[in-house]
N, C-alpha and C. Protein backbone atom coordinates (compact mmCIF):
# COMPACT_ATOMS: atom_id res chain seq x y z
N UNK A 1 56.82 38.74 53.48
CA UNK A 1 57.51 39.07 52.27
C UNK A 1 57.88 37.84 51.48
N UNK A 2 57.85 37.02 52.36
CA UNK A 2 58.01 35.36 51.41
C UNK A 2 56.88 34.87 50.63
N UNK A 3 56.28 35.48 51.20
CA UNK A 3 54.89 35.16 50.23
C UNK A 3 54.45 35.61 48.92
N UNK A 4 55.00 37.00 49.19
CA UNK A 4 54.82 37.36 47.50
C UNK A 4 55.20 37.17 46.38
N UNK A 5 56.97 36.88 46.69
CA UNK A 5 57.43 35.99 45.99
C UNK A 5 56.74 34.67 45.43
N UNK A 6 56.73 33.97 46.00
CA UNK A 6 56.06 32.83 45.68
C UNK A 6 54.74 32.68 44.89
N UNK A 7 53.75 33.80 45.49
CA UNK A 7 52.71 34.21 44.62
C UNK A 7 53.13 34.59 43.40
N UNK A 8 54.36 35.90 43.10
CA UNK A 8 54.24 36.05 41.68
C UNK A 8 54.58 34.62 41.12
N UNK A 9 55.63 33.59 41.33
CA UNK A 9 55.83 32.73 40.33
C UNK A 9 54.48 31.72 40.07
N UNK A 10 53.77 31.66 41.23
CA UNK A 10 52.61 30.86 40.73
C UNK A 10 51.53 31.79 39.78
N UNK A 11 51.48 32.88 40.42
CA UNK A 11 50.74 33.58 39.26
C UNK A 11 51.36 33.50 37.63
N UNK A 12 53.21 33.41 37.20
CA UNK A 12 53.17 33.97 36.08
C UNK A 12 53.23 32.39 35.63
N UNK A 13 53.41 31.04 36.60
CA UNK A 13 53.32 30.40 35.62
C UNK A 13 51.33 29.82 35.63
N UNK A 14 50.77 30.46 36.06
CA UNK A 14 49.50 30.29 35.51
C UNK A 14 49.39 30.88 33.85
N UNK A 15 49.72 32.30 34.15
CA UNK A 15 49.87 33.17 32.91
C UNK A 15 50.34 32.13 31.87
N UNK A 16 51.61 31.64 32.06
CA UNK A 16 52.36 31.00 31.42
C UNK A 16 51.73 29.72 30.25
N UNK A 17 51.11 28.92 31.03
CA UNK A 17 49.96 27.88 31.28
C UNK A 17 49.20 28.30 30.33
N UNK A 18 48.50 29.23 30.72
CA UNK A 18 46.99 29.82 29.47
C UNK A 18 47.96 30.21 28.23
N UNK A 19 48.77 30.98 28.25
CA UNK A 19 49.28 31.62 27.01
C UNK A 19 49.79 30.62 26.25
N UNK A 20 50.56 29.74 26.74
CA UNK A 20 50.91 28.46 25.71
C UNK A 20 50.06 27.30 25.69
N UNK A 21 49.17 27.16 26.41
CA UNK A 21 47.91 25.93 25.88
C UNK A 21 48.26 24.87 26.72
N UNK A 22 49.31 24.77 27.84
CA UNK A 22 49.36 23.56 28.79
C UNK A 22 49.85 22.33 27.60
N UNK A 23 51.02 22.81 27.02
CA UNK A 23 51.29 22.04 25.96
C UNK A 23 50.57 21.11 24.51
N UNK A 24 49.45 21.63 24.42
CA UNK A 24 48.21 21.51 23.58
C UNK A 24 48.55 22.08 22.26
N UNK A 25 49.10 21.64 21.26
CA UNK A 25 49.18 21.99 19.79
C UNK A 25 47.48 22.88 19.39
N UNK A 26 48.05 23.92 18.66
CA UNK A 26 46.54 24.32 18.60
C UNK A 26 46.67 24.35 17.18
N UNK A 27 45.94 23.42 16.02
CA UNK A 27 45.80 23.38 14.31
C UNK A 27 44.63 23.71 14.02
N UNK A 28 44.29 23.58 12.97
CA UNK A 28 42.82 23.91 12.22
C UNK A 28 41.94 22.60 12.60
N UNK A 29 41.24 23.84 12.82
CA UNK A 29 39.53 22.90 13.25
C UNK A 29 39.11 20.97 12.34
N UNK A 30 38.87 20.27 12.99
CA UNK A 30 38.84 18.93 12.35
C UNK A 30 37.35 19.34 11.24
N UNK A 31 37.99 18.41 10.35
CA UNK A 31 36.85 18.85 9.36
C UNK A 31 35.25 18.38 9.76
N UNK A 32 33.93 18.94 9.33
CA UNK A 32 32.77 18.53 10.08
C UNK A 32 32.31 17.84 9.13
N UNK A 33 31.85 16.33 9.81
CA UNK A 33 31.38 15.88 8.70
C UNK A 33 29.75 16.02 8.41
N UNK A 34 29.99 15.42 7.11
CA UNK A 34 28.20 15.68 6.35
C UNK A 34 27.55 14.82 7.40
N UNK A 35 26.38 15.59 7.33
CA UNK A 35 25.21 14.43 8.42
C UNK A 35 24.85 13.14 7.41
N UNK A 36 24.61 12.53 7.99
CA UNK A 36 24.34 11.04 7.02
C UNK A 36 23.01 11.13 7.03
N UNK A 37 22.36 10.47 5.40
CA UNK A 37 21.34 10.71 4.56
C UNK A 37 21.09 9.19 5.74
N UNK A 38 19.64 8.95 6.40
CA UNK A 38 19.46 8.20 7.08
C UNK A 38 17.75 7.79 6.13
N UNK A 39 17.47 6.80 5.30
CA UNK A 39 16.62 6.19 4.52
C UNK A 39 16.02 5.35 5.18
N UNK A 40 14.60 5.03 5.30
CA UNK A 40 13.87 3.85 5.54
C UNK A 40 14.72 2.41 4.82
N UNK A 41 14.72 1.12 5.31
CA UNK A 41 14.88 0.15 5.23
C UNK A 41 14.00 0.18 3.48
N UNK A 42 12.91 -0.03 3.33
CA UNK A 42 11.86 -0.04 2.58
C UNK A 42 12.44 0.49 1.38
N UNK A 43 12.57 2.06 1.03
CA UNK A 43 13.39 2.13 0.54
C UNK A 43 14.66 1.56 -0.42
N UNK A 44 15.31 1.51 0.17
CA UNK A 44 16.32 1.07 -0.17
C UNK A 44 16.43 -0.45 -1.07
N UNK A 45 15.83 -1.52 -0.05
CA UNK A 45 15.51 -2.57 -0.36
C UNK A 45 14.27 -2.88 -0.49
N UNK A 46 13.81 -2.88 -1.98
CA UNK A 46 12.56 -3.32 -2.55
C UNK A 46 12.52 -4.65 -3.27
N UNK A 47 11.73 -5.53 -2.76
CA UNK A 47 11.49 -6.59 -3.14
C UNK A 47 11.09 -6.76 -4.33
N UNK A 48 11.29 -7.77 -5.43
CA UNK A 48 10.73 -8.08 -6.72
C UNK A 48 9.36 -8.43 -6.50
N UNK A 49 8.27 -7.76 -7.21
CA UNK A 49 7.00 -8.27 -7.26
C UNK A 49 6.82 -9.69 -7.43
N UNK A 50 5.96 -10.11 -6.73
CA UNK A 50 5.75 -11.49 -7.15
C UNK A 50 6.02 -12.05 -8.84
N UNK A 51 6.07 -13.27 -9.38
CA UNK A 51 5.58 -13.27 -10.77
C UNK A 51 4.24 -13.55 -10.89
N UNK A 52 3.51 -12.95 -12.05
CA UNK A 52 1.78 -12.90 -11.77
C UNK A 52 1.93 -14.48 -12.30
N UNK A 53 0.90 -14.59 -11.73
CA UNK A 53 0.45 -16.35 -11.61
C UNK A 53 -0.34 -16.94 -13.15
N UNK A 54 -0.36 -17.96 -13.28
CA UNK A 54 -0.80 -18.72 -14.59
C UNK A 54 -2.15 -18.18 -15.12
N UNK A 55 -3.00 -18.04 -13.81
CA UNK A 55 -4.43 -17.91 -14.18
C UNK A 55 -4.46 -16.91 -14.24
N UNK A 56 -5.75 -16.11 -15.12
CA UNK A 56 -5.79 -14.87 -15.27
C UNK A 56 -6.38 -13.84 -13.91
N UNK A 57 -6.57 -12.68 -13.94
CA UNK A 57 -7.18 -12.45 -12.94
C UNK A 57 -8.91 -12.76 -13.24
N UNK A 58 -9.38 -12.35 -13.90
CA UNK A 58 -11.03 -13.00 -14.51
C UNK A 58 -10.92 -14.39 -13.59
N UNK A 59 -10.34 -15.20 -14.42
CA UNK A 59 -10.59 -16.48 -14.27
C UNK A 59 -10.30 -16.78 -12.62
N UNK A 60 -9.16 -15.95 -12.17
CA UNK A 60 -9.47 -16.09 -10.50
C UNK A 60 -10.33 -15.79 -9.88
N UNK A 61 -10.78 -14.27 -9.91
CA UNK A 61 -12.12 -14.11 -9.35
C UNK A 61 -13.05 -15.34 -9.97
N UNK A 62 -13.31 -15.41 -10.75
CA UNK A 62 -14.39 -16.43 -11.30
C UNK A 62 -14.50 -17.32 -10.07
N UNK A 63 -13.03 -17.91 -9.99
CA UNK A 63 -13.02 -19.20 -9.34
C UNK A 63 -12.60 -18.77 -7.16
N UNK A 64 -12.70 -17.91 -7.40
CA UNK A 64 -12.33 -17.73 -6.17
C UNK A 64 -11.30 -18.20 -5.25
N UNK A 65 -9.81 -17.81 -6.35
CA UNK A 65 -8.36 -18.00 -5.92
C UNK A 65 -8.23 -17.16 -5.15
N UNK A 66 -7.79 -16.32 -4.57
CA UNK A 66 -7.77 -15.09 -3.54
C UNK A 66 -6.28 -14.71 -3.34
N UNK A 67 -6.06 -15.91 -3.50
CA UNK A 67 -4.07 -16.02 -3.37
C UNK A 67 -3.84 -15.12 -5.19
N UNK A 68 -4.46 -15.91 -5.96
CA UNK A 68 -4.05 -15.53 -7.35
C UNK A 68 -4.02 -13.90 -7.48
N UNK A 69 -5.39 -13.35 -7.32
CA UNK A 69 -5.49 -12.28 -7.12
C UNK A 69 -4.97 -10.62 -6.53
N UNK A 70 -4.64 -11.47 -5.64
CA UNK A 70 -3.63 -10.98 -4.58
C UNK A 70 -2.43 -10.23 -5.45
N UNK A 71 -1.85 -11.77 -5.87
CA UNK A 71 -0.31 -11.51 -6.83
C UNK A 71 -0.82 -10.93 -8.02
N UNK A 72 -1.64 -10.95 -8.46
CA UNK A 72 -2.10 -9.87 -10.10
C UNK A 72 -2.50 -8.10 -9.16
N UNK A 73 -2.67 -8.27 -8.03
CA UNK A 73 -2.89 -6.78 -7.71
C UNK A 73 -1.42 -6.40 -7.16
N UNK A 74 -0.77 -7.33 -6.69
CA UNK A 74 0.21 -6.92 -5.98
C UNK A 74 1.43 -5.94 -7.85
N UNK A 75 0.97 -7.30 -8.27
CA UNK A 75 1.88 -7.26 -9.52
C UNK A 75 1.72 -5.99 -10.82
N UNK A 76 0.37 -4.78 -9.70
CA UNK A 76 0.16 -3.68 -10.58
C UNK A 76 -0.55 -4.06 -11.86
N UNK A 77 -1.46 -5.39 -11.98
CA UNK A 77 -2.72 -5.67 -12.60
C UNK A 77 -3.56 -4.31 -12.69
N UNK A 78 -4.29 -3.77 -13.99
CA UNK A 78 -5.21 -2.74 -14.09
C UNK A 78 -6.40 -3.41 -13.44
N UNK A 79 -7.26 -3.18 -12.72
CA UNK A 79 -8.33 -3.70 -11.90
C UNK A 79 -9.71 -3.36 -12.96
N UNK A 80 -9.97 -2.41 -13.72
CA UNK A 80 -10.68 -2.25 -14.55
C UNK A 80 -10.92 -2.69 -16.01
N UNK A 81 -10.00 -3.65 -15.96
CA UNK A 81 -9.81 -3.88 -17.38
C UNK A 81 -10.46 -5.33 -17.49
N UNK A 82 -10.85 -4.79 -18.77
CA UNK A 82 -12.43 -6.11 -19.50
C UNK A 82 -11.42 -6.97 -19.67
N UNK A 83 -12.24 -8.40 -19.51
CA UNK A 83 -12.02 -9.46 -20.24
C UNK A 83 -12.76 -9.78 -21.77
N UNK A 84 -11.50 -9.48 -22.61
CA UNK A 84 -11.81 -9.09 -24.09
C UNK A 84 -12.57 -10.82 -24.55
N UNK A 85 -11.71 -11.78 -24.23
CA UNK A 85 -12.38 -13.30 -24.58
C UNK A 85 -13.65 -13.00 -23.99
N UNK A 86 -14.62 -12.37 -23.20
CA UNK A 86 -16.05 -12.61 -22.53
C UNK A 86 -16.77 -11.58 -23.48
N UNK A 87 -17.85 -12.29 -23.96
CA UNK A 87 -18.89 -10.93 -24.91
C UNK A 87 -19.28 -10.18 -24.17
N UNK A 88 -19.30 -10.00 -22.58
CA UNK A 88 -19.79 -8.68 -21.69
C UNK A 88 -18.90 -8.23 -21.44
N UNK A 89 -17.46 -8.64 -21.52
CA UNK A 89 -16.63 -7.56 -21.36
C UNK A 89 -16.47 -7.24 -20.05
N UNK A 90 -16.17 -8.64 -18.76
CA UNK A 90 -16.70 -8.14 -17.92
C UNK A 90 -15.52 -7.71 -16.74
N UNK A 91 -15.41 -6.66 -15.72
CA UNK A 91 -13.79 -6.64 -14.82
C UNK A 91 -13.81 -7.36 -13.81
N UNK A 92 -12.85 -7.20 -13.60
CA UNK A 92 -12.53 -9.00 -12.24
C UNK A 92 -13.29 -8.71 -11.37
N UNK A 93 -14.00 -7.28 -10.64
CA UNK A 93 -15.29 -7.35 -9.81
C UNK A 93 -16.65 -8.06 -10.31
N UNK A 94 -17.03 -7.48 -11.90
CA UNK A 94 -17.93 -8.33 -12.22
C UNK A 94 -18.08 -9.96 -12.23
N UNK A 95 -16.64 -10.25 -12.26
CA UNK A 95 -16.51 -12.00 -12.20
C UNK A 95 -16.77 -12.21 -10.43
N UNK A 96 -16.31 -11.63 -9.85
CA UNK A 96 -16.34 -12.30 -8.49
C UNK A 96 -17.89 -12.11 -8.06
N UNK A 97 -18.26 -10.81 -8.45
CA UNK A 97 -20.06 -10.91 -8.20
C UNK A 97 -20.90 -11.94 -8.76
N UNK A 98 -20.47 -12.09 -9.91
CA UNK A 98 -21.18 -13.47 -10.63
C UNK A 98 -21.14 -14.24 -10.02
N UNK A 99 -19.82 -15.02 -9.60
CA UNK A 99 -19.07 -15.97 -8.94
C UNK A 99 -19.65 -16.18 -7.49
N UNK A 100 -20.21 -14.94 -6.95
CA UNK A 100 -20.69 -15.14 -5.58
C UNK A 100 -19.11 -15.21 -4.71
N UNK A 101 -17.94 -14.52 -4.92
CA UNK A 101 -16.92 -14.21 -4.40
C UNK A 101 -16.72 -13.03 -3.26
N UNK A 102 -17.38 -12.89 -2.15
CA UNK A 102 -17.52 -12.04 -1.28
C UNK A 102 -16.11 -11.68 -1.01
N UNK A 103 -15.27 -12.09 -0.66
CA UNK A 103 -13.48 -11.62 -0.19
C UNK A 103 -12.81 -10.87 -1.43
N UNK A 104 -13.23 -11.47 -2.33
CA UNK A 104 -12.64 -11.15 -3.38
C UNK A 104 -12.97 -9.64 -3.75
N UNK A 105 -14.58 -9.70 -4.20
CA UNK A 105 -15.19 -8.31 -3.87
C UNK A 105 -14.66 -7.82 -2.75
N UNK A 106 -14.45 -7.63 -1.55
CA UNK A 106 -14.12 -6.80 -0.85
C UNK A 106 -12.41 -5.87 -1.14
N UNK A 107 -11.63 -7.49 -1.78
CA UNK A 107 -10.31 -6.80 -1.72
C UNK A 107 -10.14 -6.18 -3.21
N UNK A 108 -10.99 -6.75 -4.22
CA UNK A 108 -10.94 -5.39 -5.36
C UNK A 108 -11.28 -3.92 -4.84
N UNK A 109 -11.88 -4.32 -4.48
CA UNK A 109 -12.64 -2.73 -3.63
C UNK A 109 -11.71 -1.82 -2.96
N UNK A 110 -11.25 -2.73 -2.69
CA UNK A 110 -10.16 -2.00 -1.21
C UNK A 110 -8.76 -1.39 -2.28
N UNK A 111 -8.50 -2.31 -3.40
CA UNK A 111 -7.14 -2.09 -3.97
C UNK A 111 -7.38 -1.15 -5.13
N UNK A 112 -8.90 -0.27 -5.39
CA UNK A 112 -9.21 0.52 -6.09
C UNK A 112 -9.89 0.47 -7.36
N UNK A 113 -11.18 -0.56 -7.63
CA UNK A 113 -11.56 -1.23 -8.18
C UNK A 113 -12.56 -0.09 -8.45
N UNK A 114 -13.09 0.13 -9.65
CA UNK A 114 -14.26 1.16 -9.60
C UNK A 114 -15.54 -0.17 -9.64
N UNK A 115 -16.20 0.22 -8.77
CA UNK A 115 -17.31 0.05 -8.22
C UNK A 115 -19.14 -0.13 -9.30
N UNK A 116 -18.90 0.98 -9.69
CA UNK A 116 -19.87 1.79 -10.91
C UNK A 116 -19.78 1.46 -11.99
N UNK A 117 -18.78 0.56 -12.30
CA UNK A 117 -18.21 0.07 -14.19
C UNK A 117 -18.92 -0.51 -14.24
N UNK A 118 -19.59 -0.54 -15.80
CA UNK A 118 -20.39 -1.06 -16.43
C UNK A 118 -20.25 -2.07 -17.59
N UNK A 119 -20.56 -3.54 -16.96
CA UNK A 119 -20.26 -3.97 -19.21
C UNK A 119 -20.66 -3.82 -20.15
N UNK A 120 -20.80 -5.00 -21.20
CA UNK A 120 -21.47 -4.30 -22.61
C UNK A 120 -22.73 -4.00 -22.21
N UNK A 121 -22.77 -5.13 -21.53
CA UNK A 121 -24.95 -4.73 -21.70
C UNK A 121 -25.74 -3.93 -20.50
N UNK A 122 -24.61 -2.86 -20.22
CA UNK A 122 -24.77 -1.56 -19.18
C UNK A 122 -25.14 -2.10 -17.48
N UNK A 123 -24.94 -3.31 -17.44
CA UNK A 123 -25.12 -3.56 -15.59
C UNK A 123 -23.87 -3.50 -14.76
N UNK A 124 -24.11 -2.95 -14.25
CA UNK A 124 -22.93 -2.48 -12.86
C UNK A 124 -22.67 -3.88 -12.30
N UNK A 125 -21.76 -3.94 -11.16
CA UNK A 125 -21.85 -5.13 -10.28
C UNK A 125 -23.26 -5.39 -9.27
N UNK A 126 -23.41 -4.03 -9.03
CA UNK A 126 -25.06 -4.15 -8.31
C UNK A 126 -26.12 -4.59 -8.60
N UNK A 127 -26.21 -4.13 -9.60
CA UNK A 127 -27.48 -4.76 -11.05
C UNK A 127 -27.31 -6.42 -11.05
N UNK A 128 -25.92 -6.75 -10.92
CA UNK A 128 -25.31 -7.96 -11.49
C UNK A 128 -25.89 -8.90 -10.23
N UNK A 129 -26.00 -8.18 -8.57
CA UNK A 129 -25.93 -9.03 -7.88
C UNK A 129 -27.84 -9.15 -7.14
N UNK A 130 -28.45 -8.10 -8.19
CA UNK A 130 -29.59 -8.38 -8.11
C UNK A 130 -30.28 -8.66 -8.79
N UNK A 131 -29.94 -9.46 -9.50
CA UNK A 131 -30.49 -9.95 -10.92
C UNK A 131 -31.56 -11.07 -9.68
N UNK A 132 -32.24 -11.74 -10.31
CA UNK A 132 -33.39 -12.53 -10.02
C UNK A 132 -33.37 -14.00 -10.43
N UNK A 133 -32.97 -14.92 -9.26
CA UNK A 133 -32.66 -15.93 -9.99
C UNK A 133 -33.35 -17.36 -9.26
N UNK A 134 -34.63 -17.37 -9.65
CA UNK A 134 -35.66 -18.36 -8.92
C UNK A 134 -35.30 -19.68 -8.66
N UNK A 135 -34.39 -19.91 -8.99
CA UNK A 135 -33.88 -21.23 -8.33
C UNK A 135 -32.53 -21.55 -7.39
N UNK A 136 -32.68 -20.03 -7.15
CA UNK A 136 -31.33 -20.02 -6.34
C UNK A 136 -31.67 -20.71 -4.81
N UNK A 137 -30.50 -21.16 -4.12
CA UNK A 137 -31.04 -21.63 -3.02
C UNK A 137 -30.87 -20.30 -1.48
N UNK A 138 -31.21 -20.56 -0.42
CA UNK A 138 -31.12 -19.61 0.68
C UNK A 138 -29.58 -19.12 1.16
N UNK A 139 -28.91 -19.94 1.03
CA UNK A 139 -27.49 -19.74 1.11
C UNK A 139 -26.80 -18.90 0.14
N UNK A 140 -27.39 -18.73 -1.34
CA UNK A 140 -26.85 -18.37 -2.34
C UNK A 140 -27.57 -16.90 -1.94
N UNK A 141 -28.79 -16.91 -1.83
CA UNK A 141 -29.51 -15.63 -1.37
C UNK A 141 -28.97 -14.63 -0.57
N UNK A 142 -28.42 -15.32 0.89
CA UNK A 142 -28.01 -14.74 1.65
C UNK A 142 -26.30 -13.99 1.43
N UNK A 143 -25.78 -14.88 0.57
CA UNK A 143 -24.51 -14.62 0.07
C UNK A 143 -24.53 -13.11 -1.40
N UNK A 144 -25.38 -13.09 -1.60
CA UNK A 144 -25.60 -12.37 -2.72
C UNK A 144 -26.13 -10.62 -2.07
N UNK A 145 -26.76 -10.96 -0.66
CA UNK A 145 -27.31 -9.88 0.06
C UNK A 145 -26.31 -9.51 0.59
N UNK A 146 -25.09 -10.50 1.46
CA UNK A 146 -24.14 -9.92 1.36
C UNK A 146 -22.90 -9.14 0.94
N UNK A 147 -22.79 -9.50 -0.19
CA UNK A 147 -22.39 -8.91 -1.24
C UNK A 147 -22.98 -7.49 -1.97
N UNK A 148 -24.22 -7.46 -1.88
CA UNK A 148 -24.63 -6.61 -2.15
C UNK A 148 -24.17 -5.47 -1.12
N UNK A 149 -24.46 -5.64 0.09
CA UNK A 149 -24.38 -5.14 1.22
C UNK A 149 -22.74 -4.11 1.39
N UNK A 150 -22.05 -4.95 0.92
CA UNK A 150 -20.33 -4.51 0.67
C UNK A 150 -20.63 -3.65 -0.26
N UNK A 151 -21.07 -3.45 -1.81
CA UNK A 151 -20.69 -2.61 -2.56
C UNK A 151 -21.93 -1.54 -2.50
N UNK A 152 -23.03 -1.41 -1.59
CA UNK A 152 -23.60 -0.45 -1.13
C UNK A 152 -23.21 0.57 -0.26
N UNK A 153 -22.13 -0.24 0.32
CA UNK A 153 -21.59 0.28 1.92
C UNK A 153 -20.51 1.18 0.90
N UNK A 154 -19.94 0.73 -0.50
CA UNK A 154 -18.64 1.59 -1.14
C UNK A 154 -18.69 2.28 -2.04
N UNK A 155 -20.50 2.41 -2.17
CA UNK A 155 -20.86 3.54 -2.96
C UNK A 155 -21.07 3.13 -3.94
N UNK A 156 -21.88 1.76 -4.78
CA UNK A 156 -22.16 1.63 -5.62
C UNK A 156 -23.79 1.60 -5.84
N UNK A 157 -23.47 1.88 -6.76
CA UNK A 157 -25.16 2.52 -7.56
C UNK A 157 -25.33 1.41 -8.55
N UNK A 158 -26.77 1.02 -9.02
CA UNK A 158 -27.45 -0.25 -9.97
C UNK A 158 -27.48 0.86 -10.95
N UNK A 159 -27.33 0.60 -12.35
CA UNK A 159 -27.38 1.25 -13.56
C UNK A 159 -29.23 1.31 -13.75
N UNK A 160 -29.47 0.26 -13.61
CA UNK A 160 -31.09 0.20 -14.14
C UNK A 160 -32.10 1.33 -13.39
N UNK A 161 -31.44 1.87 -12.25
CA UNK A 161 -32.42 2.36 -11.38
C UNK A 161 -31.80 4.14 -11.32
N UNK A 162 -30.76 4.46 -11.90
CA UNK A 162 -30.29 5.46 -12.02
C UNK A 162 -31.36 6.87 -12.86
């Protein structure tokens, strides 16, 4: 009979316990916060384009700056656009084909260079790099086949043979 006693008080202060929260204030829910907008680095922090460089882009390809070039493509240079001072009118691919600029050709190519443009006097860069030139030497030959070789491989077509 001693026992039950004792049981009810542990039972009511269990009761007791749950019904008031074990001294636990109970308020309104903590507010939830917004999920955080989580952005690429990139984003956020964008670098200033280079400043485009002294020389033109023509005159780089011409000369086979690669650095120059670089910063006129980086710098959102139109890649198709004639050189109005040249009577052929010709785009910085046609200068580097002239030029015998193999890197150069490759990275117009790559940065979206049309391939197929034609100057005034209707020759493509292909046309341009098979022109016929009897005193060229074997090195120049072989450099010119290579070249050729690149803008065959990117889908360019000779105007004359079309």
């Amino acid at each position: 009979m001693f026992v039950v006693p004792k049981m009810k008080k542990i039972l009511s202060l269990v009761v007791a316990f749950n019904v008031v929260g074990c001294g636990r204030e109970t308020g309104p829910e903590p507010p939830v916060a917004e999920p955080l907008q989580v952005r690429p680095v990139a984003e956020i922090i964008q670098p200033e384009p280079p400043p485009p460089p002294a020389i033109s882009i023509w005159n780089a390809a011409r000369a086979g700056d690669v650095e120059a070039v670089r910063r006129h493509i980086a710098g959102g240079k139109e890649l198709n656009e004639s050189d109005a001072g040249d009577p052929l009118e010709p785009t910085p691919l046609h200068c580097a084909v002239v030029s015998g600029h193999k890197a150069i050709v490759e990275m117009l190519l790559a940065s979206g260079a049309d391939i197929n443009i034609k100057r005034t006097d209707g020759l493509t860069a292909l046309d341009i790099v098979h022109k016929k030139n009897p005193g060229a030497s074997d090195e120049d030959r072989a450099l010119r086949k290579a070249i050729a070789g690149v803008l065959v491989r990117n889908g360019a077509t000779a105007a004359k043979y079309k």
